[in-house]
C-alpha atoms as a PDB file:
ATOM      1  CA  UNK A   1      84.317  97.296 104.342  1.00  0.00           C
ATOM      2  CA  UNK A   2      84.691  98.960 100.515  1.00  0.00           C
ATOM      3  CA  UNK A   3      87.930  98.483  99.350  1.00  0.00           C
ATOM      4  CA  UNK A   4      89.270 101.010  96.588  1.00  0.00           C
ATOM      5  CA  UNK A   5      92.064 100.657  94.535  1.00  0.00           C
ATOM      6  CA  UNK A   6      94.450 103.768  93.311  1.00  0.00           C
ATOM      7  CA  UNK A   7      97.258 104.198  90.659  1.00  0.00           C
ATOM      8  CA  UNK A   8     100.202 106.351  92.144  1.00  0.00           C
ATOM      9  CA  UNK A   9     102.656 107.751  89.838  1.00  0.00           C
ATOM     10  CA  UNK A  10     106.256 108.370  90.788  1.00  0.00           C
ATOM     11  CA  UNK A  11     107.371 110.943  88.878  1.00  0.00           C
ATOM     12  CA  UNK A  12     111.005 112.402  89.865  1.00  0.00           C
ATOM     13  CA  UNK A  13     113.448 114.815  87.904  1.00  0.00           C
ATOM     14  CA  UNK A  14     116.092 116.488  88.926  1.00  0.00           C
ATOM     15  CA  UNK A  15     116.382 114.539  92.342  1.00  0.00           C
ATOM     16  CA  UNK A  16     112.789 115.744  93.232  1.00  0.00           C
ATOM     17  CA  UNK A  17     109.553 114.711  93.739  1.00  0.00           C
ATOM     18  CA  UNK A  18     106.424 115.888  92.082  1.00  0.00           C
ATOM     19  CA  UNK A  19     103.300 116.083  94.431  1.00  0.00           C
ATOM     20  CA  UNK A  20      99.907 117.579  93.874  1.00  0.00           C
ATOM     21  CA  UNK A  21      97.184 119.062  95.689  1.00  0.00           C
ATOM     22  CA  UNK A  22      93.472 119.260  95.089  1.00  0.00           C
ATOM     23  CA  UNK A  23      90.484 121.887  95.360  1.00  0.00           C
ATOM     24  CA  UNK A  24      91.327 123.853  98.665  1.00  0.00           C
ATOM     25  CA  UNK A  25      89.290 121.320 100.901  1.00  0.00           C
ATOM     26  CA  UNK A  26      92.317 119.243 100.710  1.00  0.00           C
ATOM     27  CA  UNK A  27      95.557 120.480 102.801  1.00  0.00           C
ATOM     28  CA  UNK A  28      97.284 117.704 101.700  1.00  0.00           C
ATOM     29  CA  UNK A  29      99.798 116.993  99.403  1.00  0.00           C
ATOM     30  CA  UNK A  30      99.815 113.481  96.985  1.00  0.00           C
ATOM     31  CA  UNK A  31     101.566 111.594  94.185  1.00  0.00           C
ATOM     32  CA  UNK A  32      99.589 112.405  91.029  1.00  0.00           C
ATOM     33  CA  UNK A  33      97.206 109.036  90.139  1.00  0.00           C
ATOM     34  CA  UNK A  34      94.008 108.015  90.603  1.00  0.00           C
ATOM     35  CA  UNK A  35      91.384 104.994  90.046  1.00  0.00           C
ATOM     36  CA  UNK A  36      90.873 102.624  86.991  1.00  0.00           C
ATOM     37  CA  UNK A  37      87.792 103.420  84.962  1.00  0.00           C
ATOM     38  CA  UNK A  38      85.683  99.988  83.906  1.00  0.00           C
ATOM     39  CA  UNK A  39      88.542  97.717  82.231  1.00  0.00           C
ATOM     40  CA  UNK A  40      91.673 100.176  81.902  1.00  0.00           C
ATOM     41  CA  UNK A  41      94.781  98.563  82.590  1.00  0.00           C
ATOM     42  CA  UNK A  42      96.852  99.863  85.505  1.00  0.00           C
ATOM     43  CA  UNK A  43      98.866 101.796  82.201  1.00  0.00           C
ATOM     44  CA  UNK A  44      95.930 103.192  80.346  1.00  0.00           C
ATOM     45  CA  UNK A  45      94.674 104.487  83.905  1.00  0.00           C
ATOM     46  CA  UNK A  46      98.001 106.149  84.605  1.00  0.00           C
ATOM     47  CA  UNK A  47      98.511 107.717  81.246  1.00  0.00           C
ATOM     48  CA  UNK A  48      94.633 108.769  81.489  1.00  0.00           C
ATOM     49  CA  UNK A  49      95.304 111.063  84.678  1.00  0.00           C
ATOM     50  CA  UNK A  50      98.484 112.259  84.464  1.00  0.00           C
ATOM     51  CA  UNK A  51      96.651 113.750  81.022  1.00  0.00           C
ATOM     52  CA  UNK A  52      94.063 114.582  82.928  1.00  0.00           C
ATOM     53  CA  UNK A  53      95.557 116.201  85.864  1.00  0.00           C
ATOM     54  CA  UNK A  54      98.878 117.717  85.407  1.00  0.00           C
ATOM     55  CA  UNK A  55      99.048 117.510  81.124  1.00  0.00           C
ATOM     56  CA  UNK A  56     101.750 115.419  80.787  1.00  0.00           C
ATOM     57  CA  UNK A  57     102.220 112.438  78.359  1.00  0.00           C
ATOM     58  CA  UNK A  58     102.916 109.206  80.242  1.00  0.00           C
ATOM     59  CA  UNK A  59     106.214 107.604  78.572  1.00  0.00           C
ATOM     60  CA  UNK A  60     106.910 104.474  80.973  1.00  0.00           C
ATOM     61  CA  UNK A  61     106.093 103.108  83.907  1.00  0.00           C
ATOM     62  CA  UNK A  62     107.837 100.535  85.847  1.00  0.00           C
ATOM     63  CA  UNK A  63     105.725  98.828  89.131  1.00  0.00           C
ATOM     64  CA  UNK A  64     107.303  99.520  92.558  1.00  0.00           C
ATOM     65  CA  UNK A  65     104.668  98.248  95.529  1.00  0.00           C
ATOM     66  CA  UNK A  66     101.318  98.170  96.975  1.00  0.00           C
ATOM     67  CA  UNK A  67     100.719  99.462 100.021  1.00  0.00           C
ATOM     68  CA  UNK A  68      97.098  98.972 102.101  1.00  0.00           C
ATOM     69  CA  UNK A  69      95.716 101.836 104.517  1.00  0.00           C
ATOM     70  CA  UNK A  70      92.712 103.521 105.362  1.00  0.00           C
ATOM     71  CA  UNK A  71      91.189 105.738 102.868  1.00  0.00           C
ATOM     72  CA  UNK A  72      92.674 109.410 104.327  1.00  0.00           C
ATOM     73  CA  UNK A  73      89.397 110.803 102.779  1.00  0.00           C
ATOM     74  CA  UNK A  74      86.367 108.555 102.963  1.00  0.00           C
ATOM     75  CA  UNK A  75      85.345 106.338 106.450  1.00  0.00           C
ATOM     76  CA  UNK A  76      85.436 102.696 106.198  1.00  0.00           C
ATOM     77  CA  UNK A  77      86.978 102.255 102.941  1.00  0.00           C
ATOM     78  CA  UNK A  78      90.407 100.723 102.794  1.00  0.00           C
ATOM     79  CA  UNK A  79      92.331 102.114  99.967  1.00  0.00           C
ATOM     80  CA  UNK A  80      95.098  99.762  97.641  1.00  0.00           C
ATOM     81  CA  UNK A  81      97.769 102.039  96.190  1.00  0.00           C
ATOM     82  CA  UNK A  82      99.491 100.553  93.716  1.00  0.00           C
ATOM     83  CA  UNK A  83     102.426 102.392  92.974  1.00  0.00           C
ATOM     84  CA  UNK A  84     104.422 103.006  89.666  1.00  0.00           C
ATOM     85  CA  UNK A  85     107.830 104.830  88.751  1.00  0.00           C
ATOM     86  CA  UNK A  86     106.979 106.946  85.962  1.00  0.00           C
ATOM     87  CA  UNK A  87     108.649 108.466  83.313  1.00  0.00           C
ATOM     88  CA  UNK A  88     106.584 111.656  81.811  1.00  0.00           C
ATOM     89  CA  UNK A  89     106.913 113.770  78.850  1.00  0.00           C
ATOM     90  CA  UNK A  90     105.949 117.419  79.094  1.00  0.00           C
ATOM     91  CA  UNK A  91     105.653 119.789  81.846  1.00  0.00           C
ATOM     92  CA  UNK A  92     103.068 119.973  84.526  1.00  0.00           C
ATOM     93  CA  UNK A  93     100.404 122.092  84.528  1.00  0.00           C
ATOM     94  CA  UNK A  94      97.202 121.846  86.566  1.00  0.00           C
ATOM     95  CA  UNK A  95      94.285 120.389  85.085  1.00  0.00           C
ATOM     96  CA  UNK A  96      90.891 118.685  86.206  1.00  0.00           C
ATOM     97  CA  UNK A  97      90.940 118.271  90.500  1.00  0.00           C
ATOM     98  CA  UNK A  98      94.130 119.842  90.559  1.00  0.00           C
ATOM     99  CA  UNK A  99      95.210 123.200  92.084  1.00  0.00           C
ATOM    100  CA  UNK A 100      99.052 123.229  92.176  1.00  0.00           C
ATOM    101  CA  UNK A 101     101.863 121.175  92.334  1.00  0.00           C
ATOM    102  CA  UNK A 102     105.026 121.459  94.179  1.00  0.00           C
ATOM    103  CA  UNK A 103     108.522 119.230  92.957  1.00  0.00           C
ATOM    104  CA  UNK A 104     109.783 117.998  96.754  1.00  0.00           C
ATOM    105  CA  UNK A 105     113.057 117.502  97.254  1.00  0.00           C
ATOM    106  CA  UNK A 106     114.679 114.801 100.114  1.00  0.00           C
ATOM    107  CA  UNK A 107     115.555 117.944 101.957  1.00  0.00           C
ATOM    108  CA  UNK A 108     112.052 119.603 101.853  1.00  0.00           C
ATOM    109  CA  UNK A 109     110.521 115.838 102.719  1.00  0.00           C
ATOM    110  CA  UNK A 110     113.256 115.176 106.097  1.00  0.00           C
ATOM    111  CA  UNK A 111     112.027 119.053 106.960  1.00  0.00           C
ATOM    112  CA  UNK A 112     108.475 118.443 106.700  1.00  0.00           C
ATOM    113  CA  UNK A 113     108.231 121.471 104.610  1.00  0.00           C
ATOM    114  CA  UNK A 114     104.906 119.869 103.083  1.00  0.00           C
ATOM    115  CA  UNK A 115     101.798 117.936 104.429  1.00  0.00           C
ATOM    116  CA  UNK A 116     101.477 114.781 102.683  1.00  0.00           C
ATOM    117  CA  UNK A 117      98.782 112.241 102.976  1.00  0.00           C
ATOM    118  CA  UNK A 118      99.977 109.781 105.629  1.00  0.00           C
ATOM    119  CA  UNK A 119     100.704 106.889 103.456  1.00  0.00           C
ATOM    120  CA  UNK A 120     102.767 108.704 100.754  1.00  0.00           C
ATOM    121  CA  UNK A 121     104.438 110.252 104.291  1.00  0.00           C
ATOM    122  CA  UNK A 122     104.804 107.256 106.337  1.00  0.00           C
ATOM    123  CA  UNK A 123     105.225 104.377 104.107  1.00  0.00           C
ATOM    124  CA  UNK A 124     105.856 105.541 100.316  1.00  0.00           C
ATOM    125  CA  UNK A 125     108.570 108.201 100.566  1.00  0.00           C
ATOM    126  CA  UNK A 126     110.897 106.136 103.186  1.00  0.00           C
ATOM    127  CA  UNK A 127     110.608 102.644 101.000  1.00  0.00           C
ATOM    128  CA  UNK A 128     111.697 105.326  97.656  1.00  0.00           C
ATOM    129  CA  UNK A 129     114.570 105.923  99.715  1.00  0.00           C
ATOM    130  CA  UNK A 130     115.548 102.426 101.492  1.00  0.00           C
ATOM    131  CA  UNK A 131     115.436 101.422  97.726  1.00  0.00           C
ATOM    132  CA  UNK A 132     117.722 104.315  96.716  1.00  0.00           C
ATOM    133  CA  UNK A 133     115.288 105.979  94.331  1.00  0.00           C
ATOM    134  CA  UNK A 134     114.805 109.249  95.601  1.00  0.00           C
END
């Protein structure tokens, strides 16, 4: 089994979440992030795409967890996401892979108002709250 390892970038203002979505073969929604090119460190790949898709400067970035699942995307790849709490400079706007983004709040995430990728849904989000973060 391929394992794959992600950067996930927590990124709240205002008591809300920011999520992104991809092209429109993706329904779901995700914390912006993505893999390390060659020998990036887990900062240089996190400033790298949140530059890359949503135009924002990465300021800080403080290491939450790592969570294991199944890639949501590809068979038979397990997929590490490490996660980060990120501080950003700037303002979103879409860029490469990225078609819109939506800031969540706890409200919109108890109503289900959008469809996240399972672990961001099932695992991220609820530790962000048990740890009183968002």
């Amino acid at each position: 089994m391929k394992i794959r390892t992600r950067l996930a970038a927590i990124i709240i203002k205002d008591k809300k979440m920011l999520l992104v979505k991809g092209h429109k073969k993706f329904k779901e929604y995700w914390t912006p992030g993505g893999r390390p090119e060659q020998e990036e460190s887990d900062k240089e790949t996190l400033s790298r795409e949140l530059k890359e898709e949503i135009n924002v400067e990465l300021v800080d970035s403080k290491f939450f967890k790592e969570y294991i699942c199944d890639s949501p995307y590809i068979p038979d790849v397990k997929s590490i996401s490490k996660v980060y709490i990120t501080k950003i400079k700037g303002d979103p706007k879409p860029g490469a892979e990225i078609t819109e983004y939506v800031w969540m709040s706890r409200k919109d995430f108890e109503n289900k108002k959008y469809f996240l990728v399972d672990v961001t849904q099932k695992e991220i989000i609820p530790d962000l709250i048990k740890e009183g973060i968002f």
